[in-house]
PDB file of N, CA and C in Angstrom:
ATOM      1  N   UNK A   1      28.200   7.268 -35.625  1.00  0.00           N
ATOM      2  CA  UNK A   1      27.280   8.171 -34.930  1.00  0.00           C
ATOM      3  C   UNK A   1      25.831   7.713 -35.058  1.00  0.00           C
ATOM      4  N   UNK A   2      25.278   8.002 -34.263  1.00  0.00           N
ATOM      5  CA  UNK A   2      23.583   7.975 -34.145  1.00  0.00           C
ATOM      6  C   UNK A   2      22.759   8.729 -35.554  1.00  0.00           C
ATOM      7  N   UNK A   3      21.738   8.686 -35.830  1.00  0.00           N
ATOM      8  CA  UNK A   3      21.255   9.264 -36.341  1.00  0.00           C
ATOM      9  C   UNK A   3      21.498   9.053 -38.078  1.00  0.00           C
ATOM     10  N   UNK A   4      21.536   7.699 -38.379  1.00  0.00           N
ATOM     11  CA  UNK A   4      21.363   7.424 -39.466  1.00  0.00           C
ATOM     12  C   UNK A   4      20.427   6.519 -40.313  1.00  0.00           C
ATOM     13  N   UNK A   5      19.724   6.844 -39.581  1.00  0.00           N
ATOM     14  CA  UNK A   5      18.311   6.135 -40.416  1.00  0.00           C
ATOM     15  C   UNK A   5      17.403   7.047 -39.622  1.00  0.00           C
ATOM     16  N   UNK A   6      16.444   7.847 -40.819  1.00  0.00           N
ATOM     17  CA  UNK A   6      15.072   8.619 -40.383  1.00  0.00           C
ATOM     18  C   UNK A   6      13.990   8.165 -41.179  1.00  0.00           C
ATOM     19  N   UNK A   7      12.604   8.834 -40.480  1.00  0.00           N
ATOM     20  CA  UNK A   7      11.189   7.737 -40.703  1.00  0.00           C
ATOM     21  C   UNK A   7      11.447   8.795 -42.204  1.00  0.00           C
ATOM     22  N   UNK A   8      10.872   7.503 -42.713  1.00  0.00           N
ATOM     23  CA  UNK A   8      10.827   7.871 -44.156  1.00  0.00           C
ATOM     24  C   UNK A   8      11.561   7.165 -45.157  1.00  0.00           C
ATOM     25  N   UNK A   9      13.104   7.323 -44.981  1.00  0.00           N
ATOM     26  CA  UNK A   9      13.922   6.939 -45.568  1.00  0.00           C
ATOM     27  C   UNK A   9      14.087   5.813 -45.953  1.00  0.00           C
ATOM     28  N   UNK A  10      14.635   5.100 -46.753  1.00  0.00           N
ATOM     29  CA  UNK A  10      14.842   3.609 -47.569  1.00  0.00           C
ATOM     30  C   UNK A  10      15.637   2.748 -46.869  1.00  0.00           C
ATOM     31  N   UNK A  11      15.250   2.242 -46.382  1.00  0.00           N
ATOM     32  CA  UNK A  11      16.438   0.758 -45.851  1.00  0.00           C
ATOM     33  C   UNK A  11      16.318  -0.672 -46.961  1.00  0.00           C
ATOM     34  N   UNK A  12      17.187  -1.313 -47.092  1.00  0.00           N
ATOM     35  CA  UNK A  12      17.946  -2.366 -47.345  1.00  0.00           C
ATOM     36  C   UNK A  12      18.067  -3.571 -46.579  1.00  0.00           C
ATOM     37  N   UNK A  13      17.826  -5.216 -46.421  1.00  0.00           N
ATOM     38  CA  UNK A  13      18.096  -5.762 -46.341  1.00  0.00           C
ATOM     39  C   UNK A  13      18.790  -6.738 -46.680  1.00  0.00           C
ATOM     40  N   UNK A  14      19.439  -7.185 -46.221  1.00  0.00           N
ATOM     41  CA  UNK A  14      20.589  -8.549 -46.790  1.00  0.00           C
ATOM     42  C   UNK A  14      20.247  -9.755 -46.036  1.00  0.00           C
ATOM     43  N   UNK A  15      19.370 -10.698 -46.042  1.00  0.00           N
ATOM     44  CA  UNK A  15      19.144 -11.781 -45.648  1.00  0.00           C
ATOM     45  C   UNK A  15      19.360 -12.885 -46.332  1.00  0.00           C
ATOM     46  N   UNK A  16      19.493 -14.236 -45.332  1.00  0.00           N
ATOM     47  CA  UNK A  16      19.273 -16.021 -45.219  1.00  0.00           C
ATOM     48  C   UNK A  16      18.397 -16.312 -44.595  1.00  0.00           C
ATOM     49  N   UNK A  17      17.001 -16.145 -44.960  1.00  0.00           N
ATOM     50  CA  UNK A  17      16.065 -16.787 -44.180  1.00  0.00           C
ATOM     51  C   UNK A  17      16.459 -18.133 -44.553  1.00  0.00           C
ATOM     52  N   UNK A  18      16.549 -18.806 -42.861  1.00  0.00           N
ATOM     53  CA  UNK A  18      16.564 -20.596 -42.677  1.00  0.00           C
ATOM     54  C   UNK A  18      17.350 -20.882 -43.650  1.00  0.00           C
ATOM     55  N   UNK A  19      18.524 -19.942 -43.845  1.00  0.00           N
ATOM     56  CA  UNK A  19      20.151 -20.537 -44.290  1.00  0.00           C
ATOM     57  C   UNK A  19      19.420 -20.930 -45.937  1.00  0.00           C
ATOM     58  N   UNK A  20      18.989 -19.958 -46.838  1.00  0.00           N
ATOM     59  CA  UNK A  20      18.607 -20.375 -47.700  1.00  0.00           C
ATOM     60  C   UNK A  20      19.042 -19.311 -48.618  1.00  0.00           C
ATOM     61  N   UNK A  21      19.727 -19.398 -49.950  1.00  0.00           N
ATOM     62  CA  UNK A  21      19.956 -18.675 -50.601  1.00  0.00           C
ATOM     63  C   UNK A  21      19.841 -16.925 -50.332  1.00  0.00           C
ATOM     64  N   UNK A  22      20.937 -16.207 -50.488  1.00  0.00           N
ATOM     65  CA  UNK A  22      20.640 -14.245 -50.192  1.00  0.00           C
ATOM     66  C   UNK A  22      19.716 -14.122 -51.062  1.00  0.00           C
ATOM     67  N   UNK A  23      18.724 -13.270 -50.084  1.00  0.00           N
ATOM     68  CA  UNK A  23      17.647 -12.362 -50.800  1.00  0.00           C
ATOM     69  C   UNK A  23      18.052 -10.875 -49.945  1.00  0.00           C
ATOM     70  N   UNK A  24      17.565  -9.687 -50.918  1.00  0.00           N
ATOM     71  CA  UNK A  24      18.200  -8.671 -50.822  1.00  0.00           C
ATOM     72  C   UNK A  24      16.469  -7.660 -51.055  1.00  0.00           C
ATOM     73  N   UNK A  25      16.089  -7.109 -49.971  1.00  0.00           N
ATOM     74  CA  UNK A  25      14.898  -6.512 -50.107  1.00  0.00           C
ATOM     75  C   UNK A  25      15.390  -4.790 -50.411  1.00  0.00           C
ATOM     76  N   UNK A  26      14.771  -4.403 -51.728  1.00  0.00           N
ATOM     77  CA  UNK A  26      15.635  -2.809 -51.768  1.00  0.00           C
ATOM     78  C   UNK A  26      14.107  -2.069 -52.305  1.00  0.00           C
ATOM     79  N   UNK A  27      13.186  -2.534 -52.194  1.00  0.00           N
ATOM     80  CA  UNK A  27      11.953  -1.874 -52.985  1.00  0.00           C
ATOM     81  C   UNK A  27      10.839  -1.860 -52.124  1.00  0.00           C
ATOM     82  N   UNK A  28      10.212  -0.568 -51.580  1.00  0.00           N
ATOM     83  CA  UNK A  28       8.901  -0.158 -50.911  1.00  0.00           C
ATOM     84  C   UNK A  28       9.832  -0.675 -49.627  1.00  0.00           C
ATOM     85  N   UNK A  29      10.670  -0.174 -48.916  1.00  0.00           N
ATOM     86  CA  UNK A  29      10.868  -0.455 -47.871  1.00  0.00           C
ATOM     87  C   UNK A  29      11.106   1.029 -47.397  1.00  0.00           C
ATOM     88  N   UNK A  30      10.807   1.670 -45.940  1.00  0.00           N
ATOM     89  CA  UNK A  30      10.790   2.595 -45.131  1.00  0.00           C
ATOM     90  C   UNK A  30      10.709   2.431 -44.173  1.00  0.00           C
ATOM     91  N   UNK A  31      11.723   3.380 -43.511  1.00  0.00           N
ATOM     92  CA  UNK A  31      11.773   3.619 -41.904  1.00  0.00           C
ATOM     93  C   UNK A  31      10.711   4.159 -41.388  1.00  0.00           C
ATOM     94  N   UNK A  32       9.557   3.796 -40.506  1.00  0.00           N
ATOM     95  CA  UNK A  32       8.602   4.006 -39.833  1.00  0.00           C
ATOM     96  C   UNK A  32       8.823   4.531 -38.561  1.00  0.00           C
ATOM     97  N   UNK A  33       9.437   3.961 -38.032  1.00  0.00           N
ATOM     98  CA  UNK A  33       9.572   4.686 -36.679  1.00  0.00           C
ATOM     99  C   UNK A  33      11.148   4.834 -35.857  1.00  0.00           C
ATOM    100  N   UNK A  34      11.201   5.891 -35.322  1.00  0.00           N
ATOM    101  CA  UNK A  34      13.014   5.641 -35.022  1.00  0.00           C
ATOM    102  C   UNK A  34      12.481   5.974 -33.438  1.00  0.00           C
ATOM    103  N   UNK A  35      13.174   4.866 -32.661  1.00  0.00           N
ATOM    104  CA  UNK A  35      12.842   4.976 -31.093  1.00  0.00           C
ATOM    105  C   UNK A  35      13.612   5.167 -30.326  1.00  0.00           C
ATOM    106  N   UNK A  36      13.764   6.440 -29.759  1.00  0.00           N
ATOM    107  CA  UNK A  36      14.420   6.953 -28.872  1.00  0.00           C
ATOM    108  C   UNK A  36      15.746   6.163 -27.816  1.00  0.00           C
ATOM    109  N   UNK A  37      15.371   4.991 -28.247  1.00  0.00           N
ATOM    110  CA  UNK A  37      16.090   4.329 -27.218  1.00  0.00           C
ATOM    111  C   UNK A  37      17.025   3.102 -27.892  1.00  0.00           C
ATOM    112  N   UNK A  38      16.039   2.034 -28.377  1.00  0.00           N
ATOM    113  CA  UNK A  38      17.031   1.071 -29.208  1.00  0.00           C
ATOM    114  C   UNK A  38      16.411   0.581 -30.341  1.00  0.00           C
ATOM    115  N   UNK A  39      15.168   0.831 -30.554  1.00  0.00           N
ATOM    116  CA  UNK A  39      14.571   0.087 -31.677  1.00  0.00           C
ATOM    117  C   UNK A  39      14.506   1.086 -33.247  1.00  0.00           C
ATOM    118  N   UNK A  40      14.265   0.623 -33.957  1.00  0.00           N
ATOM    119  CA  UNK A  40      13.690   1.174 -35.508  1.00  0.00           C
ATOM    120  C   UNK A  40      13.241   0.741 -35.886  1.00  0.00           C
ATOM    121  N   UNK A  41      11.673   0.723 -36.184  1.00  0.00           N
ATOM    122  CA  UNK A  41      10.272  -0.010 -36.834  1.00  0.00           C
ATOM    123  C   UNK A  41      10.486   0.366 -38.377  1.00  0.00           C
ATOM    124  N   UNK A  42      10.335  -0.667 -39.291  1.00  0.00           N
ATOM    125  CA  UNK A  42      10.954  -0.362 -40.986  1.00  0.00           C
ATOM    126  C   UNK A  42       9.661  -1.160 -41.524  1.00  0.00           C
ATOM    127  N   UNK A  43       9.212  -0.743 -42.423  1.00  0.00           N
ATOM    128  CA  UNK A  43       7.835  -1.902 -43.540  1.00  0.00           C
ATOM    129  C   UNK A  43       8.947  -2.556 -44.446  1.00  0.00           C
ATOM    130  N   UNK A  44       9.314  -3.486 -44.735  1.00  0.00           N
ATOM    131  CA  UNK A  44       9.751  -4.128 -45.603  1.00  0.00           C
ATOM    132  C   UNK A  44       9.434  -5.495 -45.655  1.00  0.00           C
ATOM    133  N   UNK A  45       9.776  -6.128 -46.605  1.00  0.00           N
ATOM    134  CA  UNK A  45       9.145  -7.892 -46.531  1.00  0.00           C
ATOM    135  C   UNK A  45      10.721  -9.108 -46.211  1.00  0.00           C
ATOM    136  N   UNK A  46      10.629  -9.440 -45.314  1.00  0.00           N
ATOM    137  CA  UNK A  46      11.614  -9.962 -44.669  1.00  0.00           C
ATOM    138  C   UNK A  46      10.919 -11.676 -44.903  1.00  0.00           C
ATOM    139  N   UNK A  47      11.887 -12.593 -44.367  1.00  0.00           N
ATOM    140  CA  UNK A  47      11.107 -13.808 -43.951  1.00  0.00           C
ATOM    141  C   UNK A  47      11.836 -14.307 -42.748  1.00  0.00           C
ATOM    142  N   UNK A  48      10.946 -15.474 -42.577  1.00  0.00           N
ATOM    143  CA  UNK A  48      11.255 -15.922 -41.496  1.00  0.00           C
ATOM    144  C   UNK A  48      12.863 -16.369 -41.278  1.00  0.00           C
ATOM    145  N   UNK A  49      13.367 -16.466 -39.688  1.00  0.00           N
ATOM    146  CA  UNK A  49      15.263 -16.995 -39.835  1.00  0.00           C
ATOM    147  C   UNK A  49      15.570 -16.031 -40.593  1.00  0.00           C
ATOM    148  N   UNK A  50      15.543 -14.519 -40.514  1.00  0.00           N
ATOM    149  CA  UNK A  50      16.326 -13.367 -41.274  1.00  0.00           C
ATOM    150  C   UNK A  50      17.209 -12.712 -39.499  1.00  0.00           C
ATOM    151  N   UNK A  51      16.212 -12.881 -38.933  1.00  0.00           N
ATOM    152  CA  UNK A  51      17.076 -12.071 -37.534  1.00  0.00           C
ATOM    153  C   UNK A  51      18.040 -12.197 -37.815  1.00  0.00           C
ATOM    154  N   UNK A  52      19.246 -11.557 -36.944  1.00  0.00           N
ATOM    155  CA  UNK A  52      20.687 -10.725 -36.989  1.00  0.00           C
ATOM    156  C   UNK A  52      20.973 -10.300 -38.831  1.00  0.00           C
ATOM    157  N   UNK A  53      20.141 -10.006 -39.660  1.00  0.00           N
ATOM    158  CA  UNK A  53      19.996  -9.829 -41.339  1.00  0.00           C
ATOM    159  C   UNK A  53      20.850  -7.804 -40.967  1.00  0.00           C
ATOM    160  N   UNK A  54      21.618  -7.315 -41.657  1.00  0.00           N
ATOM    161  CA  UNK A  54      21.745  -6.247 -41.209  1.00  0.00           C
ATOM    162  C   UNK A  54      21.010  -5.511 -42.063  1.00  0.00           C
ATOM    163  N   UNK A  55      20.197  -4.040 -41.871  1.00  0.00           N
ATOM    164  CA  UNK A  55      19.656  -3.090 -41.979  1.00  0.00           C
ATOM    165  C   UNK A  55      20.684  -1.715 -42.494  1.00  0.00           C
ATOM    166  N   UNK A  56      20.344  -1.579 -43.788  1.00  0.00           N
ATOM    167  CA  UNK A  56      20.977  -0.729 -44.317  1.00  0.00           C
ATOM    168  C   UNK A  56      20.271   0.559 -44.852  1.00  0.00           C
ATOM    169  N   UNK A  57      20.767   1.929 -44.736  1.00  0.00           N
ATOM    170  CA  UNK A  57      20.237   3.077 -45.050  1.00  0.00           C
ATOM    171  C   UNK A  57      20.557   2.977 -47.152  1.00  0.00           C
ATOM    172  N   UNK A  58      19.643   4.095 -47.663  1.00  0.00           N
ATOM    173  CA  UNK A  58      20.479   4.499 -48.667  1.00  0.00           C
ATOM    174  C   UNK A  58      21.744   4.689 -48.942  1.00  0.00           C
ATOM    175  N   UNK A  59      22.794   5.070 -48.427  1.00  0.00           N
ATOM    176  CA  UNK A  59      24.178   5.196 -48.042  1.00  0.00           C
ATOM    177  C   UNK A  59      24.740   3.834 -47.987  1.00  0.00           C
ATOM    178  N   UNK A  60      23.672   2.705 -47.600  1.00  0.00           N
ATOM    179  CA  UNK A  60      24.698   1.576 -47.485  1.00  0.00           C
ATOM    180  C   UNK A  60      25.112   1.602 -46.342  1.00  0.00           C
ATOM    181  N   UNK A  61      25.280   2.410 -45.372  1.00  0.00           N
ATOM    182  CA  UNK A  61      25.608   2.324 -43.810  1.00  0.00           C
ATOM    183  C   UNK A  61      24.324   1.448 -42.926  1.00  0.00           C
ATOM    184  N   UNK A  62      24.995   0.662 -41.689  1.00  0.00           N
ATOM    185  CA  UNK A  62      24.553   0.018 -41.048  1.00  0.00           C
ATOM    186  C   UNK A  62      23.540   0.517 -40.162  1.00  0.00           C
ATOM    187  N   UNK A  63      22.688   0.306 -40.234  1.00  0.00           N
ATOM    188  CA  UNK A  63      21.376   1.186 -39.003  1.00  0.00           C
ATOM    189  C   UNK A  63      21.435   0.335 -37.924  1.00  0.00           C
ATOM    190  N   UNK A  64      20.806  -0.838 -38.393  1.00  0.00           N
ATOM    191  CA  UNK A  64      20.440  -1.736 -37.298  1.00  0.00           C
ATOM    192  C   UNK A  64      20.360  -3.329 -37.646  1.00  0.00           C
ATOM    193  N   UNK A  65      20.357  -3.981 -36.467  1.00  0.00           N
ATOM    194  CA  UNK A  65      20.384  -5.915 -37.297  1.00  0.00           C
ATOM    195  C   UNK A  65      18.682  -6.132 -36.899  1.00  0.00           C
ATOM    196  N   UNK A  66      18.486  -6.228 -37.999  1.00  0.00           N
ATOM    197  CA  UNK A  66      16.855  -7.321 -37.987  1.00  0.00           C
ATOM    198  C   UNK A  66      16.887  -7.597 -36.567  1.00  0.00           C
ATOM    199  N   UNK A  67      15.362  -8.026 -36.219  1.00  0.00           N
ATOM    200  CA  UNK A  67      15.394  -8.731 -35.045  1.00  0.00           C
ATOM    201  C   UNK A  67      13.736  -9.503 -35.156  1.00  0.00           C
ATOM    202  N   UNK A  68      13.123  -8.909 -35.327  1.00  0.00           N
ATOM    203  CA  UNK A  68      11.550  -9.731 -35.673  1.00  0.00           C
ATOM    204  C   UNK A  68      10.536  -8.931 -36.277  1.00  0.00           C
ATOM    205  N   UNK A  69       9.140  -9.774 -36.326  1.00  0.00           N
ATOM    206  CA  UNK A  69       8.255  -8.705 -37.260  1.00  0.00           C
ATOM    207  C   UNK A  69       7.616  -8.403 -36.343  1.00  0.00           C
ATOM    208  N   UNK A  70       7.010  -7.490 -36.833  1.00  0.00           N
ATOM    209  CA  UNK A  70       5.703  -7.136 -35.131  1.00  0.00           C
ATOM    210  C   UNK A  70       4.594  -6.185 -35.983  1.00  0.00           C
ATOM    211  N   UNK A  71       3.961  -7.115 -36.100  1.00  0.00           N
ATOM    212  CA  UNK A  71       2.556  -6.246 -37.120  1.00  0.00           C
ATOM    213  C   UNK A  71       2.757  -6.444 -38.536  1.00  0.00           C
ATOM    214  N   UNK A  72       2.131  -4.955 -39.033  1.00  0.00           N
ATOM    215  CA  UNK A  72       2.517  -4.743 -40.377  1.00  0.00           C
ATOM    216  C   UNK A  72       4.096  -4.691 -40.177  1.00  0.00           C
ATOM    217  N   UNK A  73       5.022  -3.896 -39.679  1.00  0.00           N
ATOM    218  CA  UNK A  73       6.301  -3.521 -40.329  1.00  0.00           C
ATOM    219  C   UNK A  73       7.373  -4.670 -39.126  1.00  0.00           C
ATOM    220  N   UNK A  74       8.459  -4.824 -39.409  1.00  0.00           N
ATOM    221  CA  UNK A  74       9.148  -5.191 -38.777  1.00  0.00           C
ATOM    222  C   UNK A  74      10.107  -4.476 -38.093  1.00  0.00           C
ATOM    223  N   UNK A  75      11.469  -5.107 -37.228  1.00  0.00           N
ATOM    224  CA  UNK A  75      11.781  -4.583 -35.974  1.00  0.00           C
ATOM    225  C   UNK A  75      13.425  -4.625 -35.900  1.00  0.00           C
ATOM    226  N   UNK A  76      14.055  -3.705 -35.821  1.00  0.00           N
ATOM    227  CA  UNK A  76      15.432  -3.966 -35.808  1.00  0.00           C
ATOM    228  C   UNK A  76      16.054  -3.089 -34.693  1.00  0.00           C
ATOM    229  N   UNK A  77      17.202  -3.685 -34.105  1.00  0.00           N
ATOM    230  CA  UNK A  77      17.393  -3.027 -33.044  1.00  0.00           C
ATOM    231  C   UNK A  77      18.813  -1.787 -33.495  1.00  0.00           C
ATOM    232  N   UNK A  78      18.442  -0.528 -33.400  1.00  0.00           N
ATOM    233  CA  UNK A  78      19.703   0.146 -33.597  1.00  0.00           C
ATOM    234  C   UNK A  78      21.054  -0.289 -33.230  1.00  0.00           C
ATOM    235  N   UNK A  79      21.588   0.099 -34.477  1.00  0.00           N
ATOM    236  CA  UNK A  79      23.265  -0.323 -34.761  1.00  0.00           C
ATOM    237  C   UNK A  79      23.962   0.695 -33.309  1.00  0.00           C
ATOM    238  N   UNK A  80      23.963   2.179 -33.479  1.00  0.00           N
ATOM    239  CA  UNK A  80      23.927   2.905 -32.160  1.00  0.00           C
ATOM    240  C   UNK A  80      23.919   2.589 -30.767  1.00  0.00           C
ATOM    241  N   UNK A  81      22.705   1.602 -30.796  1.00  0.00           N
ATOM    242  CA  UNK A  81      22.426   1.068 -29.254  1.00  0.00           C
ATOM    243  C   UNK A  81      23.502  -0.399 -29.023  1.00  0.00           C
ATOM    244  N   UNK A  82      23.489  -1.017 -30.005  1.00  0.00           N
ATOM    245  CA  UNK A  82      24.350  -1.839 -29.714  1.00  0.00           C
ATOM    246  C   UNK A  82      25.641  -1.446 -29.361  1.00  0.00           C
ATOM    247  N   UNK A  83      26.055  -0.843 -30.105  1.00  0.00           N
ATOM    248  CA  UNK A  83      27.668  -0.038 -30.253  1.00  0.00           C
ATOM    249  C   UNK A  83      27.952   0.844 -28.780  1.00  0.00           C
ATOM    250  N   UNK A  84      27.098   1.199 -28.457  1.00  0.00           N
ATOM    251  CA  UNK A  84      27.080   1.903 -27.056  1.00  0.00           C
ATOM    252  C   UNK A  84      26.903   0.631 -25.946  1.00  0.00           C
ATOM    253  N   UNK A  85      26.016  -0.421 -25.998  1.00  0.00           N
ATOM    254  CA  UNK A  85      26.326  -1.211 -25.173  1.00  0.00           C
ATOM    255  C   UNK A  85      27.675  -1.882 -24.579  1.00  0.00           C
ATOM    256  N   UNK A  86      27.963  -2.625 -26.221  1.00  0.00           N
ATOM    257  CA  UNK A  86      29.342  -2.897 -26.316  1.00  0.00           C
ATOM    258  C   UNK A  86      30.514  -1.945 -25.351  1.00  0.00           C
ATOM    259  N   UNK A  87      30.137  -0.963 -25.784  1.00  0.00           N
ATOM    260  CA  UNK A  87      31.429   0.012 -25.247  1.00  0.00           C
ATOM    261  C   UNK A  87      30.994  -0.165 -23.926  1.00  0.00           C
ATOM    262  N   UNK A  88      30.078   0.034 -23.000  1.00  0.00           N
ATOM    263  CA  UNK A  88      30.027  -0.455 -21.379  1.00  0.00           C
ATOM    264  C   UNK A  88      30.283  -1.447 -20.773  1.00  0.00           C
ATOM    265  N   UNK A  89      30.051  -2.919 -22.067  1.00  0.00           N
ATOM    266  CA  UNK A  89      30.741  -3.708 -21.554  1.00  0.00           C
ATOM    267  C   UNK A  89      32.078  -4.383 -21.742  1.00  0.00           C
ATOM    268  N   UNK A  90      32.843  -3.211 -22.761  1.00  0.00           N
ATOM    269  CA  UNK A  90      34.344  -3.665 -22.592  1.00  0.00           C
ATOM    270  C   UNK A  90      34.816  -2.550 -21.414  1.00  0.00           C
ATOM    271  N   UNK A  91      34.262  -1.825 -21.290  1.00  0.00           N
ATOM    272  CA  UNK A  91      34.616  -0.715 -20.174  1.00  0.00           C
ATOM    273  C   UNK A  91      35.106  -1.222 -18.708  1.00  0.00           C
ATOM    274  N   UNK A  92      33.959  -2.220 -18.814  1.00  0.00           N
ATOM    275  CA  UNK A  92      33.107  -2.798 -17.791  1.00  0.00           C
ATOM    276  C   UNK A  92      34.931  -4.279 -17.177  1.00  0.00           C
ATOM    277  N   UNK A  93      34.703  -4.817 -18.551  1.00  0.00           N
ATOM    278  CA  UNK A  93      35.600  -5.722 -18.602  1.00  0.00           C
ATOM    279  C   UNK A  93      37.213  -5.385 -18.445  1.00  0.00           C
ATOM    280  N   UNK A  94      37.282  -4.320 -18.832  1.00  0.00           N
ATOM    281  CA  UNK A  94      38.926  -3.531 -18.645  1.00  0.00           C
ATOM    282  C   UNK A  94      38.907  -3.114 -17.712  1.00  0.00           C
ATOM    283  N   UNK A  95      38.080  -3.245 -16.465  1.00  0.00           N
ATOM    284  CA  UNK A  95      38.391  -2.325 -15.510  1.00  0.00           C
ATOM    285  C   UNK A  95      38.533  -3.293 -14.685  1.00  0.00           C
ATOM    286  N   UNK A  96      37.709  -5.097 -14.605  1.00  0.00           N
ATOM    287  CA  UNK A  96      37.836  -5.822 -14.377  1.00  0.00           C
ATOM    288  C   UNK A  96      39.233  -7.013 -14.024  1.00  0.00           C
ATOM    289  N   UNK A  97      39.512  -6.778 -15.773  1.00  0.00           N
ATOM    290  CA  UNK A  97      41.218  -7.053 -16.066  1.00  0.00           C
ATOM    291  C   UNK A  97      42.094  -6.225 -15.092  1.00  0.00           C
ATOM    292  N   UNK A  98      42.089  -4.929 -15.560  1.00  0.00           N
ATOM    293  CA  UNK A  98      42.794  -4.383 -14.459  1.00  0.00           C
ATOM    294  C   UNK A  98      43.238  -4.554 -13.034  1.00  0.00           C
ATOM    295  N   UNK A  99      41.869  -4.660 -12.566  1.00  0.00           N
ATOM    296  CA  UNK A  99      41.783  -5.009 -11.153  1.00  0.00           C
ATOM    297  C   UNK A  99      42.572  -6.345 -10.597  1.00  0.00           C
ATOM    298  N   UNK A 100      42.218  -7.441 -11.747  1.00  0.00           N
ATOM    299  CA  UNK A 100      42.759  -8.568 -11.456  1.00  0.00           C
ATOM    300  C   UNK A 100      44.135  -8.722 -11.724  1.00  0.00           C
ATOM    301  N   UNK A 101      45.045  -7.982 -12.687  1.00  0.00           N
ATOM    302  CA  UNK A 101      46.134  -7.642 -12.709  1.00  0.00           C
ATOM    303  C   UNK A 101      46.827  -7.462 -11.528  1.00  0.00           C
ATOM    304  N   UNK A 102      46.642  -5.930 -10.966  1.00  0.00           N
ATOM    305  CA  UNK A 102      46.984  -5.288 -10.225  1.00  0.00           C
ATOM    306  C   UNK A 102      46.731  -6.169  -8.353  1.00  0.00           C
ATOM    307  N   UNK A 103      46.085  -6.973  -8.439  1.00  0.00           N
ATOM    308  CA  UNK A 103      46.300  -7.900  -7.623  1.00  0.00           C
ATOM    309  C   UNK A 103      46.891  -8.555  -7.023  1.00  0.00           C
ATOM    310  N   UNK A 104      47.219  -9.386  -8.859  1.00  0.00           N
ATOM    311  CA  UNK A 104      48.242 -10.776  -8.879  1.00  0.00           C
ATOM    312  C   UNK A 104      49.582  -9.406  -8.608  1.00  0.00           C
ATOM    313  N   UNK A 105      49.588  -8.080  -8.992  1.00  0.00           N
ATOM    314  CA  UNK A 105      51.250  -7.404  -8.930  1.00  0.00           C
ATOM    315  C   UNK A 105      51.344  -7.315  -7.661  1.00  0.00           C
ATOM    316  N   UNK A 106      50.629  -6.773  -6.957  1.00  0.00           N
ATOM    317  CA  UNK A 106      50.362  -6.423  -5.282  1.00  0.00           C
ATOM    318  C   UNK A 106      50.370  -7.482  -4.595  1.00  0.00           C
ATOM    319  N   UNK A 107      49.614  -8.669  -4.574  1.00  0.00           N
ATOM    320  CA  UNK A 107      49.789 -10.224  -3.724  1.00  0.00           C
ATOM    321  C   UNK A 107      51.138 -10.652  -2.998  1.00  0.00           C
ATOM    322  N   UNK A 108      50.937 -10.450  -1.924  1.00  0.00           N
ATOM    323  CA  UNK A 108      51.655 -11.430  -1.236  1.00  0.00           C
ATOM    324  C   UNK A 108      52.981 -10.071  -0.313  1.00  0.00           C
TER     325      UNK A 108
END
């Protein structure tokens, strides 16, 4: 479900910046901004080559995957928004299959 990471709250990182030994950011990090749509702005200290790093609440549940810094805080795109994409485009793709199925059964 939606709605698991709020401004305030503690997130977690698990990163390989540039494929280099796990570093694990768990201190002075907060959710700053939760955006209506796909993003979640977090202050934490990330480095560079962390993108797709996943974003974790207190709970340990998945919020969102890293994606870049932008200012002071950095930028991750909700776990939610992805998960909802996904689902439109297997939707998208099964209806596709289908079609092409039901074709090759009907042909000729």
């Amino acid at each position: 479900p939606s709605g698991k990471a709020v401004v305030g709250e503690r997130v977690s990182i698990i990163q390989h910046p540039n494929g280099e030994p796990q570093k694990v950011t768990v201190h002075d990090n907060k959710v700053v901004v939760v955006d209506d749509d796909d993003l979640l702005l977090y202050v934490t200290d990330t480095m560079g080559g962390s993108s797709g790093s996943p974003v974790l609440n207190i709970d340990w549940d998945l919020v969102a995957l890293h994606h870049a810094a932008v200012g002071d805080s950095n930028e991750g795109v909700r776990i939610s928004s992805i998960v909802t994409r996904l689902r439109e485009i297997f939707k998208q793709e099964s209806a596709a299959a289908r079609s092409d199925v039901e074709a090759e059964l009907f042909a000729g």
